[in-house]
C-alpha atoms as a PDB file:
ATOM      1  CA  UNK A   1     -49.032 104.531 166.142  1.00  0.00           C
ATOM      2  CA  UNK A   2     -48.618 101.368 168.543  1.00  0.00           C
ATOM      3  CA  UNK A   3     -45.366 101.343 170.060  1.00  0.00           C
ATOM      4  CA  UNK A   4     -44.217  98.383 172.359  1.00  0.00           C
ATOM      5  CA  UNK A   5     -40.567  98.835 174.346  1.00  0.00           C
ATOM      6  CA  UNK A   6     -39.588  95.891 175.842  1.00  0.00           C
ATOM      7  CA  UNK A   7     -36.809  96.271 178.657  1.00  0.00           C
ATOM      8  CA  UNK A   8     -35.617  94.479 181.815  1.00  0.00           C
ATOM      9  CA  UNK A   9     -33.295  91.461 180.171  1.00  0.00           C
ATOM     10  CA  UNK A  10     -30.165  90.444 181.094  1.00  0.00           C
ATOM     11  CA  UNK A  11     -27.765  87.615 181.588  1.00  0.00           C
ATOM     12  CA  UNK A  12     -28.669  85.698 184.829  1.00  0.00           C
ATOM     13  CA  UNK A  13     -27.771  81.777 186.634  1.00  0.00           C
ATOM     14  CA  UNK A  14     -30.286  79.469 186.657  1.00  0.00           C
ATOM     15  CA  UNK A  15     -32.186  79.697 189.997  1.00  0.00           C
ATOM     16  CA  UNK A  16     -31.865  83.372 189.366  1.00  0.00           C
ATOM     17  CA  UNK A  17     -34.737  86.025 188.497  1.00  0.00           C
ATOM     18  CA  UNK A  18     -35.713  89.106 186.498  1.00  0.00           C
ATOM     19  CA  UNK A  19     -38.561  91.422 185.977  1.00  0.00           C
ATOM     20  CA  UNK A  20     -39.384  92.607 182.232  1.00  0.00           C
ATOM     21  CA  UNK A  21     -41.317  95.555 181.866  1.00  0.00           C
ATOM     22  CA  UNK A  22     -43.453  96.353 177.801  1.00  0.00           C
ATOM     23  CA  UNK A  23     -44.255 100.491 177.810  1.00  0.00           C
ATOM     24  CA  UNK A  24     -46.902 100.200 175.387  1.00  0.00           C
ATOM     25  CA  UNK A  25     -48.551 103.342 173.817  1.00  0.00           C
ATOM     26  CA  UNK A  26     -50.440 104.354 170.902  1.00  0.00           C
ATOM     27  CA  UNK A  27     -53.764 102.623 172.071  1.00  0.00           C
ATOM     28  CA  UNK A  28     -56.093 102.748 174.774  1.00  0.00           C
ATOM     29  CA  UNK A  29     -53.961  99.944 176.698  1.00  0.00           C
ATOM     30  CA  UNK A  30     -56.412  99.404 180.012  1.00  0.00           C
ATOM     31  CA  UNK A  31     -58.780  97.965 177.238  1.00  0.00           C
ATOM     32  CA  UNK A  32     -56.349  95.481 175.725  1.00  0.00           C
ATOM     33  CA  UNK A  33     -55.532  91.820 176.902  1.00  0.00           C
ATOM     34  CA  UNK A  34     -51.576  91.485 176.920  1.00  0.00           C
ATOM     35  CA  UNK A  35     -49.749  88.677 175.961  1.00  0.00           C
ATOM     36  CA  UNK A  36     -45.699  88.183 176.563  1.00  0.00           C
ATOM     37  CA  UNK A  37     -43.956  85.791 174.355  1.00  0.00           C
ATOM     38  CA  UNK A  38     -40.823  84.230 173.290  1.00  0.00           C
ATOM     39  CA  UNK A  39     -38.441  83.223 170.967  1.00  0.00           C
ATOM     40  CA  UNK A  40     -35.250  81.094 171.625  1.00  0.00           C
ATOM     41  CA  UNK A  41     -32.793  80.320 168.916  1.00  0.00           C
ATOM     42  CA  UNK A  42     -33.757  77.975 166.293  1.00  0.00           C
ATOM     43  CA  UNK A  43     -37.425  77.825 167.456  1.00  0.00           C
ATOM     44  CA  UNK A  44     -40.817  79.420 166.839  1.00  0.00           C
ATOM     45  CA  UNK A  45     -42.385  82.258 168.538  1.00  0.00           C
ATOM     46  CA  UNK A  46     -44.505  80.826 171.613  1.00  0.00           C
ATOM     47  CA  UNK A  47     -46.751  82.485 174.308  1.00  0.00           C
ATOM     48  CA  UNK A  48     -45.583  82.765 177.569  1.00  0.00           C
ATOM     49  CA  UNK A  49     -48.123  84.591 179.583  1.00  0.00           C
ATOM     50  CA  UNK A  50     -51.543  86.429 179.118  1.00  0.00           C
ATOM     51  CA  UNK A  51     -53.416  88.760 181.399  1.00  0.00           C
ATOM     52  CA  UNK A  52     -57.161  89.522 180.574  1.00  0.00           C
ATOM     53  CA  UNK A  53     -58.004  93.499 179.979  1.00  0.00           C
ATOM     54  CA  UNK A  54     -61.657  93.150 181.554  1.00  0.00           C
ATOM     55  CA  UNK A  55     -60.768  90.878 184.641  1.00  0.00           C
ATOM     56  CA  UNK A  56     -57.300  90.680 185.034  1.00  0.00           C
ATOM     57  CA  UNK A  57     -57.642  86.900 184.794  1.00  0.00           C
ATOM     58  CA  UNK A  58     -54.071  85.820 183.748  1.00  0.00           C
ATOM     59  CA  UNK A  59     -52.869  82.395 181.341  1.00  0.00           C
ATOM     60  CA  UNK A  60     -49.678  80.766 181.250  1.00  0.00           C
ATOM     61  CA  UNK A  61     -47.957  78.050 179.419  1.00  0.00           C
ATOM     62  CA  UNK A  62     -47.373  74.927 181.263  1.00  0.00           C
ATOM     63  CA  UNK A  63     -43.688  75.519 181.328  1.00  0.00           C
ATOM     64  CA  UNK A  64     -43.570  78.485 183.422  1.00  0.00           C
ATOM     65  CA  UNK A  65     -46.582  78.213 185.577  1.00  0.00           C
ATOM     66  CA  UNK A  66     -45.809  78.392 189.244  1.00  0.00           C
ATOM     67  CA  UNK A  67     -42.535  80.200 187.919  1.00  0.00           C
ATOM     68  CA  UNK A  68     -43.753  83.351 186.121  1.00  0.00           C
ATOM     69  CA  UNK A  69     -46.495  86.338 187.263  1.00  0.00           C
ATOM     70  CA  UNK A  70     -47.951  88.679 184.339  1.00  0.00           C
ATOM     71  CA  UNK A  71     -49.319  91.680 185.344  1.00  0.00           C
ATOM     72  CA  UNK A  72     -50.262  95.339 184.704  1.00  0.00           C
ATOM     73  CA  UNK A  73     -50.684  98.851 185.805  1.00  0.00           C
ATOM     74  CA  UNK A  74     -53.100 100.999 183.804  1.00  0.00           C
ATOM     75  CA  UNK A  75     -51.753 104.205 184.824  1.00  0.00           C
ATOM     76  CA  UNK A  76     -48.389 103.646 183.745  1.00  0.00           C
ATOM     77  CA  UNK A  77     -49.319 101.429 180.889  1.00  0.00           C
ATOM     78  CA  UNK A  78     -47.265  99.233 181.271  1.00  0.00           C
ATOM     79  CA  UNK A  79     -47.158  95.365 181.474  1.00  0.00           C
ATOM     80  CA  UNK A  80     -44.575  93.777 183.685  1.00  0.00           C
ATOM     81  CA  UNK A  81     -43.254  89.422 183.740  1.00  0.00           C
ATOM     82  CA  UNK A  82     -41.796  88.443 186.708  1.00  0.00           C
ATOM     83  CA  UNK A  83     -39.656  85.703 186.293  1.00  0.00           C
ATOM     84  CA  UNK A  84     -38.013  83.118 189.276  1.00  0.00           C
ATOM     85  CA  UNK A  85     -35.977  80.445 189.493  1.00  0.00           C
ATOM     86  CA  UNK A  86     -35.188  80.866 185.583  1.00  0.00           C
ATOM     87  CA  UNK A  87     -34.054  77.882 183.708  1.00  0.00           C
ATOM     88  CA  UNK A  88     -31.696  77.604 180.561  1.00  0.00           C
ATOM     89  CA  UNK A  89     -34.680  76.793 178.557  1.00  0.00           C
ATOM     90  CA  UNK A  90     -35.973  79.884 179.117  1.00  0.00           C
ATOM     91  CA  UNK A  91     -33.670  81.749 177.022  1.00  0.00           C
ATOM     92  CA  UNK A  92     -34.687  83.869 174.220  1.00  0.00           C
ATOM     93  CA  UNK A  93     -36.011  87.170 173.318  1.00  0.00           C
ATOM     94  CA  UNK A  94     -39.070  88.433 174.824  1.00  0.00           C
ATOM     95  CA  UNK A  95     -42.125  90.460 173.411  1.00  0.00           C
ATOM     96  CA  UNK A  96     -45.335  91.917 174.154  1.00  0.00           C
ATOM     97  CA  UNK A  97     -48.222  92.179 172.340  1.00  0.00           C
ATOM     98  CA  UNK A  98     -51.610  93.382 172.529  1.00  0.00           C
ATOM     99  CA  UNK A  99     -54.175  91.352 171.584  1.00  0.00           C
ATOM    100  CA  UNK A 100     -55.964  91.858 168.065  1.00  0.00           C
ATOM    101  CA  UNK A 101     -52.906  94.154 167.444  1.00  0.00           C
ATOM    102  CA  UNK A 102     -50.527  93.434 164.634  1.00  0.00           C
ATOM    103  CA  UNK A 103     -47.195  95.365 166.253  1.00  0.00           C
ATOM    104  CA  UNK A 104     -44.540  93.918 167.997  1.00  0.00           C
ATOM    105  CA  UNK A 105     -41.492  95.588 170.049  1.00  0.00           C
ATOM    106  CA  UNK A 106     -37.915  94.667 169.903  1.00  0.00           C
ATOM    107  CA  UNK A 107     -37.931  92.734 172.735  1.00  0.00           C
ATOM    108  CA  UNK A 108     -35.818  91.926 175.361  1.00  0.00           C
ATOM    109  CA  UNK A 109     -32.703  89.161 175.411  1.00  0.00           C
ATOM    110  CA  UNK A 110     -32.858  86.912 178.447  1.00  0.00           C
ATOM    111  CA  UNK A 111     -30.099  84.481 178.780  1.00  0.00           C
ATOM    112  CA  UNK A 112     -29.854  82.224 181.231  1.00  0.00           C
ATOM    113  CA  UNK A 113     -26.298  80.724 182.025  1.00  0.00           C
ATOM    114  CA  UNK A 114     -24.399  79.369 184.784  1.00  0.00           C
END
């Protein structure tokens, strides 16, 4: 079945930076767009990031662009964010998904904090 593990949070200052990395398995991932998301306390899921299975064309939200990098490796599938100079409202817990795919993972807690 789909599996999603979500790993690579922490607590970090603002300024600071962290890399999350989603093993996915269970599906043929090179053929899947993948999508990270978030959710902070109180609040609705929302997407974060997107990177495009066929062309590796990638999406983000207006509040991390210039800030955040999606991207992939196929032979480890695997799907990595890259986060820098984090903010405190970019707190929450982090997921992957694939798209078209109902499972999510866990996720990840990222708290940012001076």
């Amino acid at each position: 079945q789909v599996q999603l593990v979500e790993s690579g949070g922490g607590l970090v200052q603002p300024g600071g930076s962290l890399r999350l990395s989603c093993a996915a398995s269970g599906f043929t991932f090179s053929s899947k767009t993948m999508s990270w998301y978030r959710q902070a306390p109180g609040k609705e899921r929302e997407l974060v990031a997107t990177i495009i299975s066929y062309s590796g064309s990638r999406n983000y939200a207006d509040s991390v662009k210039g800030r955040f990098t999606i991207s992939r490796d196929n032979t480890k599938n695997t799907v990595y964010l890259q986060m820098n100079n984090l903010k405190p409202e970019d707190t929450g817990v982090y997921y992957c998904k694939a798209l078209s795919l109902g499972s999510w993972g866990q996720g990840t807690q990222v708290t940012v904090s001076s």
